[in-house]
PDB file of N, CA and C in Angstrom:
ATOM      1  N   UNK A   1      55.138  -4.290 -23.288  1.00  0.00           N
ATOM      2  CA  UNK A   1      54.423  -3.207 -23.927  1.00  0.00           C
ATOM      3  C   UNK A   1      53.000  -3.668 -24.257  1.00  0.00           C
ATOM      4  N   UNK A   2      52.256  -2.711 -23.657  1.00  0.00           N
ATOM      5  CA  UNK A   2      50.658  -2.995 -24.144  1.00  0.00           C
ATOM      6  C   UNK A   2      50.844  -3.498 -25.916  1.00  0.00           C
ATOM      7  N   UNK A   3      49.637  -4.185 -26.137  1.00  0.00           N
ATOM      8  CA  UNK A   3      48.888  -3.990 -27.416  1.00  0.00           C
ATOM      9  C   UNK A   3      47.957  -3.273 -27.740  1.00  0.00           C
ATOM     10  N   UNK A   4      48.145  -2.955 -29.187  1.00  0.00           N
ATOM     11  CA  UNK A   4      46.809  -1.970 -29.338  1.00  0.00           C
ATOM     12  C   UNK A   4      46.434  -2.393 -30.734  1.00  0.00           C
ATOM     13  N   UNK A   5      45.118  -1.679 -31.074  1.00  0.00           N
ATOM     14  CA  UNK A   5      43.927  -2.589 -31.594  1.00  0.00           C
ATOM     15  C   UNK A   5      43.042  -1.266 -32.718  1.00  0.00           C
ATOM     16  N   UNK A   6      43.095  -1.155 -33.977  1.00  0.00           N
ATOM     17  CA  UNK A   6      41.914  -0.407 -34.373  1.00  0.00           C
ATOM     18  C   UNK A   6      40.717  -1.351 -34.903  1.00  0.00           C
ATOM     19  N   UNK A   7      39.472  -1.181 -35.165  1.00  0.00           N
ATOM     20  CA  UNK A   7      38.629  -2.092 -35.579  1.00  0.00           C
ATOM     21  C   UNK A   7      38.082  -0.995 -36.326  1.00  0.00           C
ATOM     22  N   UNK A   8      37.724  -1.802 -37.819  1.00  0.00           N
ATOM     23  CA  UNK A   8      37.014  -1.117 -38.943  1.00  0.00           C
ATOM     24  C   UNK A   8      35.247  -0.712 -38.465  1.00  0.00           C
ATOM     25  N   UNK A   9      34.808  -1.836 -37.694  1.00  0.00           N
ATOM     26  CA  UNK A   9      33.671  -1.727 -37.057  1.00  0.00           C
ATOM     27  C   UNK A   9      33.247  -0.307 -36.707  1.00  0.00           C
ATOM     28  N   UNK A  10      34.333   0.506 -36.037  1.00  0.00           N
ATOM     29  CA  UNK A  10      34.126   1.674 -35.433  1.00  0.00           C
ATOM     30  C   UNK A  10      33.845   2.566 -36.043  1.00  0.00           C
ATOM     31  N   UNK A  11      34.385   2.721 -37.610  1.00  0.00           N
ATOM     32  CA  UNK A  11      33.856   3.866 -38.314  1.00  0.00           C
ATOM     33  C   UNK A  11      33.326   3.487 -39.662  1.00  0.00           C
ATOM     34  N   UNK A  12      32.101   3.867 -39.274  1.00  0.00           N
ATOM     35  CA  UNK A  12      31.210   3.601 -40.973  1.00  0.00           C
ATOM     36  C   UNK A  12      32.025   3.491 -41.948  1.00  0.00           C
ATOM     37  N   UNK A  13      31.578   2.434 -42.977  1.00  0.00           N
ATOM     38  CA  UNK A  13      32.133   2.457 -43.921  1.00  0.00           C
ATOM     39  C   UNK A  13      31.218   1.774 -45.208  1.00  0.00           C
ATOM     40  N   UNK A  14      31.150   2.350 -46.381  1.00  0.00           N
ATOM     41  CA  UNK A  14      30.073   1.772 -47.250  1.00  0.00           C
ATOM     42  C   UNK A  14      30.516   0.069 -47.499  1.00  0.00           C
ATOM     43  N   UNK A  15      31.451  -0.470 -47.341  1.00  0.00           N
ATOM     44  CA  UNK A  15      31.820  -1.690 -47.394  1.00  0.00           C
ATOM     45  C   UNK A  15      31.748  -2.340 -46.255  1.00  0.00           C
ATOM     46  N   UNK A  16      31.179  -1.842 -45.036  1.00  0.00           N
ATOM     47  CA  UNK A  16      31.000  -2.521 -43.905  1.00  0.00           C
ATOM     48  C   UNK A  16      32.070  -3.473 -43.315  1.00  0.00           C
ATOM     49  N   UNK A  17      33.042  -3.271 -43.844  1.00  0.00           N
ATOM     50  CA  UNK A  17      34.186  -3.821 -43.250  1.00  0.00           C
ATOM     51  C   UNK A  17      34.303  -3.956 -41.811  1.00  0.00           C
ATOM     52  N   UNK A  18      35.102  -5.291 -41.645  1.00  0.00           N
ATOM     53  CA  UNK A  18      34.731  -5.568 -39.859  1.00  0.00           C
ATOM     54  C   UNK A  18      36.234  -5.883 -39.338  1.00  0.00           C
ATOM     55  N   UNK A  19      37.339  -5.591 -40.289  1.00  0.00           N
ATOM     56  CA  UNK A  19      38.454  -5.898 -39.774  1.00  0.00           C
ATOM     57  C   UNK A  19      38.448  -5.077 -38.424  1.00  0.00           C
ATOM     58  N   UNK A  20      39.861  -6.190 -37.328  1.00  0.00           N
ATOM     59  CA  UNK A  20      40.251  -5.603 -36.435  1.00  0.00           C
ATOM     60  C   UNK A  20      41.718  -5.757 -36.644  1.00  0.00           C
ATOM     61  N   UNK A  21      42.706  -5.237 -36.760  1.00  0.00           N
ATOM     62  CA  UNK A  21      44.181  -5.096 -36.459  1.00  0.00           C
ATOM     63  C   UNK A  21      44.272  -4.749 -34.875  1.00  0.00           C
ATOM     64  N   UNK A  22      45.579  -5.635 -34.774  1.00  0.00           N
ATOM     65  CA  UNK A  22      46.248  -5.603 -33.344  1.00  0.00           C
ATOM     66  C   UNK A  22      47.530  -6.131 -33.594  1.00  0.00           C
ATOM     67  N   UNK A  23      48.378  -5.187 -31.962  1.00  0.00           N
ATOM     68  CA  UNK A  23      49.722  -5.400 -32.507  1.00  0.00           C
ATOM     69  C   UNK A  23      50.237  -4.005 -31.720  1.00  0.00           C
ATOM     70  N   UNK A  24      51.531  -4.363 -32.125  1.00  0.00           N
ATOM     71  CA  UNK A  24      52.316  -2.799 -31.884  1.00  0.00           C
ATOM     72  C   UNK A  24      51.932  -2.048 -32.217  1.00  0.00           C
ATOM     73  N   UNK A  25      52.008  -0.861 -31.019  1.00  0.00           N
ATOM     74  CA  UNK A  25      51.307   0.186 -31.790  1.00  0.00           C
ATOM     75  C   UNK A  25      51.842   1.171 -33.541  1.00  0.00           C
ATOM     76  N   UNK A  26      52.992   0.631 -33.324  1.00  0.00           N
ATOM     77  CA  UNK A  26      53.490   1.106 -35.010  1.00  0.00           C
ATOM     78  C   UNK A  26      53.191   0.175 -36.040  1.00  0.00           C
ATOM     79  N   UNK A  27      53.292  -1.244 -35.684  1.00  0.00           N
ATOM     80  CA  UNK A  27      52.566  -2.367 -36.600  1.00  0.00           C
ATOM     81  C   UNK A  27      51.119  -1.856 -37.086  1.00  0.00           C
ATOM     82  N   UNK A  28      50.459  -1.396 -36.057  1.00  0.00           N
ATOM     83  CA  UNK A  28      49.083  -1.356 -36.092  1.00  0.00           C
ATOM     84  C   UNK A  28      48.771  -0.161 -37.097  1.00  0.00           C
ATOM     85  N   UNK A  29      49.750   0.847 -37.090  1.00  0.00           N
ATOM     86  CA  UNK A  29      49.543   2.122 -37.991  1.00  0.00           C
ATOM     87  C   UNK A  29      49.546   1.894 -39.378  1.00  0.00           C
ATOM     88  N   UNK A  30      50.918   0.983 -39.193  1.00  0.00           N
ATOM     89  CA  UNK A  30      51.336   0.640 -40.495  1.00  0.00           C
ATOM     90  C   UNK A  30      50.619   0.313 -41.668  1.00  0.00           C
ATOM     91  N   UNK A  31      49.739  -1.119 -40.951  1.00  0.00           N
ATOM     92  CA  UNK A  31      48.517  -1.788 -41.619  1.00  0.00           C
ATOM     93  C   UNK A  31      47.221  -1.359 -41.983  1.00  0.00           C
ATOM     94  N   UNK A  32      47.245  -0.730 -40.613  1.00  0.00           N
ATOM     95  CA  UNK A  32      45.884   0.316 -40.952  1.00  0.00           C
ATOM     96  C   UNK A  32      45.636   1.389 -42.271  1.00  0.00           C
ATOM     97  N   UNK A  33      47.017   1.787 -42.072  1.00  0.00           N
ATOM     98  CA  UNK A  33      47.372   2.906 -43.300  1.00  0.00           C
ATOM     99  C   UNK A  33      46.910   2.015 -44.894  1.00  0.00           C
ATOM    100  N   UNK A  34      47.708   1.158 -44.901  1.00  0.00           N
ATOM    101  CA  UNK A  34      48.209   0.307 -45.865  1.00  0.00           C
ATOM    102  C   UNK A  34      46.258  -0.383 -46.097  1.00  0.00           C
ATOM    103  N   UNK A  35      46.146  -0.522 -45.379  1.00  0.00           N
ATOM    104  CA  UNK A  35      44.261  -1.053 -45.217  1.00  0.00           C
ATOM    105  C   UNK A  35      43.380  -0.107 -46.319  1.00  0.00           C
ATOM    106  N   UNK A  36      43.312   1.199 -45.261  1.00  0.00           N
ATOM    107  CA  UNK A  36      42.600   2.452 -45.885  1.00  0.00           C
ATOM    108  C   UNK A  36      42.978   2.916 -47.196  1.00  0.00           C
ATOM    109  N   UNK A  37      44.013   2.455 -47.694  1.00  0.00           N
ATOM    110  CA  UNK A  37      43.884   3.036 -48.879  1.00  0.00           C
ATOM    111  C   UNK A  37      43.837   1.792 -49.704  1.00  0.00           C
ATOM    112  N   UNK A  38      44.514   0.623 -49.945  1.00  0.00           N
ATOM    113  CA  UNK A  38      43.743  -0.863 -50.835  1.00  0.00           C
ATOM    114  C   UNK A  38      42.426  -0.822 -50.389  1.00  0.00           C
ATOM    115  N   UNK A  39      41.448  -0.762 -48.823  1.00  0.00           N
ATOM    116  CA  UNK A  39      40.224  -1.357 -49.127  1.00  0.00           C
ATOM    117  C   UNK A  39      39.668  -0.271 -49.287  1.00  0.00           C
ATOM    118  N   UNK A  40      39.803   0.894 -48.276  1.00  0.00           N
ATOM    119  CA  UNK A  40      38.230   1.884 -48.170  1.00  0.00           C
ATOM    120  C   UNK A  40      38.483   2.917 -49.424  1.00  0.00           C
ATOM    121  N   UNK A  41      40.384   2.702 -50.144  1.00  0.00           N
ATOM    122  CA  UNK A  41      40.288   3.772 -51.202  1.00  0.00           C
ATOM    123  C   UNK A  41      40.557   5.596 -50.786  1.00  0.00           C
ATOM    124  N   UNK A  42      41.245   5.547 -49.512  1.00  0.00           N
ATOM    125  CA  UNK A  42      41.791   6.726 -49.048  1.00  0.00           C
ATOM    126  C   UNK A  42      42.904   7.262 -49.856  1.00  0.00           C
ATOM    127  N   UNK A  43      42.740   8.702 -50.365  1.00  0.00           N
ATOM    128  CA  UNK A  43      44.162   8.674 -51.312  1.00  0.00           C
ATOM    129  C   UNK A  43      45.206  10.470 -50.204  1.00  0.00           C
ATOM    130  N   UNK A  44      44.962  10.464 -48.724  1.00  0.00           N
ATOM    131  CA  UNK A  44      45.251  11.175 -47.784  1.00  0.00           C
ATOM    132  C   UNK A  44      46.909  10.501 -47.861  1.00  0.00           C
ATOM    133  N   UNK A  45      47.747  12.213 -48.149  1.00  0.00           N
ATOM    134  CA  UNK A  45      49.195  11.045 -47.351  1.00  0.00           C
ATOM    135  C   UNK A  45      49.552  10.541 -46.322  1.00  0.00           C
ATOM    136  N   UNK A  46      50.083   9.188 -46.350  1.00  0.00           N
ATOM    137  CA  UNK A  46      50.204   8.326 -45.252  1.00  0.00           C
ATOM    138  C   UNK A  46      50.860   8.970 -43.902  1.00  0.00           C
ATOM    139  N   UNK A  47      51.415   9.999 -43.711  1.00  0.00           N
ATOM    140  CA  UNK A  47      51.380  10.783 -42.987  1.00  0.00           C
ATOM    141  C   UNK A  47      50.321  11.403 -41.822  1.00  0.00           C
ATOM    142  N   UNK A  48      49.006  11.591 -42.756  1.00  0.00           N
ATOM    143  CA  UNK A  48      47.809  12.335 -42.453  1.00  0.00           C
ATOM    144  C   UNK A  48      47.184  11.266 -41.478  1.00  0.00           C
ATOM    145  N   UNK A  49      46.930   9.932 -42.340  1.00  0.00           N
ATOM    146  CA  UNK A  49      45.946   8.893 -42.396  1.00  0.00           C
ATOM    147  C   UNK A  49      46.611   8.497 -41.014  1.00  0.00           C
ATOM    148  N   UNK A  50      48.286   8.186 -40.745  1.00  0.00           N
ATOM    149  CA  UNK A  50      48.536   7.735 -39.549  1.00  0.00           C
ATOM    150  C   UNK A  50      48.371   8.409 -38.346  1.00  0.00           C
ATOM    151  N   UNK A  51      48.630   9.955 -39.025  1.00  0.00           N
ATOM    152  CA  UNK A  51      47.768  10.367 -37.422  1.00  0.00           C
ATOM    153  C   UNK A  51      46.396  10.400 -37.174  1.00  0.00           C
ATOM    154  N   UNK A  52      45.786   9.995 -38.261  1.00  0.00           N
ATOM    155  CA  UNK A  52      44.381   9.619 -37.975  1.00  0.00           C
ATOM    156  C   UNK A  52      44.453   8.335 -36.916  1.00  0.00           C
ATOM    157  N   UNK A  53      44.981   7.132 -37.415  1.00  0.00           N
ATOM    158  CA  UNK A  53      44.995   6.200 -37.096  1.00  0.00           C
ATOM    159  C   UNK A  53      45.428   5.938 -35.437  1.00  0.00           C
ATOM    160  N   UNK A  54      46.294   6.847 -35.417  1.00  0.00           N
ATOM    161  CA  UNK A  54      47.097   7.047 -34.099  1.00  0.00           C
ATOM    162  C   UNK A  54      46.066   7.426 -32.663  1.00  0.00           C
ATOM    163  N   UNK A  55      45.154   8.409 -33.589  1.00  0.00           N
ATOM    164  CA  UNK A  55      44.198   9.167 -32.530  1.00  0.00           C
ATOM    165  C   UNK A  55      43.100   8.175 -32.154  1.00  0.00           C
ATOM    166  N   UNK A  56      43.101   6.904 -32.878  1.00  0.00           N
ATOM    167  CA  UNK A  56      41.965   5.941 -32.517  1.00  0.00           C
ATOM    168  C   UNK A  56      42.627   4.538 -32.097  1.00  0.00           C
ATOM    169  N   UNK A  57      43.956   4.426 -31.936  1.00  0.00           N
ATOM    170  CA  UNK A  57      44.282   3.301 -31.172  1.00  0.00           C
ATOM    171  C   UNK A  57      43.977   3.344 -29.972  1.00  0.00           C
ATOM    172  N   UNK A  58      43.239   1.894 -29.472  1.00  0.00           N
ATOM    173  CA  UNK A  58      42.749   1.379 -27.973  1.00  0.00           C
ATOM    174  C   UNK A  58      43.708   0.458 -27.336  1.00  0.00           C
ATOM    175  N   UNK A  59      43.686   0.111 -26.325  1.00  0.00           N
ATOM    176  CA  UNK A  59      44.220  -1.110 -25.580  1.00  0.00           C
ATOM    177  C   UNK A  59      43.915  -2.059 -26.246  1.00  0.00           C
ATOM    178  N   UNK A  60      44.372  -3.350 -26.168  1.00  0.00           N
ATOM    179  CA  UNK A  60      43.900  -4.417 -26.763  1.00  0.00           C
ATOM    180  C   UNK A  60      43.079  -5.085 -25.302  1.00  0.00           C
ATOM    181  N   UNK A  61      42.261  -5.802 -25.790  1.00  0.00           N
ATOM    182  CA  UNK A  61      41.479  -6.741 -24.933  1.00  0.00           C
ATOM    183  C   UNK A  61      42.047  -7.518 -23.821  1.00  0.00           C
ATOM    184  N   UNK A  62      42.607  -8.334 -23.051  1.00  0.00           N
ATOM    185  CA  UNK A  62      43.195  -8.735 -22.561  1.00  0.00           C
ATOM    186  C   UNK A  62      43.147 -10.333 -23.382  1.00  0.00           C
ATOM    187  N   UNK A  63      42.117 -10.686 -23.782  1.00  0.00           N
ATOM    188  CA  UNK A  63      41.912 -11.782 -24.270  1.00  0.00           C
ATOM    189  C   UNK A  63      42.801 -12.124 -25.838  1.00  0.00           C
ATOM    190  N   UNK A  64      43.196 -10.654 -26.353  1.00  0.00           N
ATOM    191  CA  UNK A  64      44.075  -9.895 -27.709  1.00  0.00           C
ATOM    192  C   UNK A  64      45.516 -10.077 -27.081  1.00  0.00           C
ATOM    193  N   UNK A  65      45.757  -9.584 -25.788  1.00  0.00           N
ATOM    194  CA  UNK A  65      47.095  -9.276 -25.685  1.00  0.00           C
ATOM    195  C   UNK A  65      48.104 -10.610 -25.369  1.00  0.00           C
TER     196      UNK A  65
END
């Protein structure tokens, strides 16, 4: 199974955060979710936020996978 990858890089953020998560693609939701609301302070239910999250998972790099 591919890996997949969100990076904080991609969407502005006043904390300029540069995390990248990679991983399964359900690992990757998971954390991400769990991310956005401890760092950037998202209070969306985790529901919402994962299909956010979902709509911006990439391949991972090959150099990632």
């Amino acid at each position: 199974m591919a890996r997949k990858f969100v990076d904080c890089r991609e969407t502005p953020s006043e904390s300029g955060c540069t995390l990248a998560i990679v991983g399964d693609a359900d690992e990757v939701v998971t954390a991400a979710v769990a991310h956005m609301k401890s760092v950037h302070g998202h209070d969306e239910p985790d529901a919402e936020l994962a299909e956010m999250v979902r709509a911006e998972l990439k391949d991972a790099p090959g150099v990632l996978a």
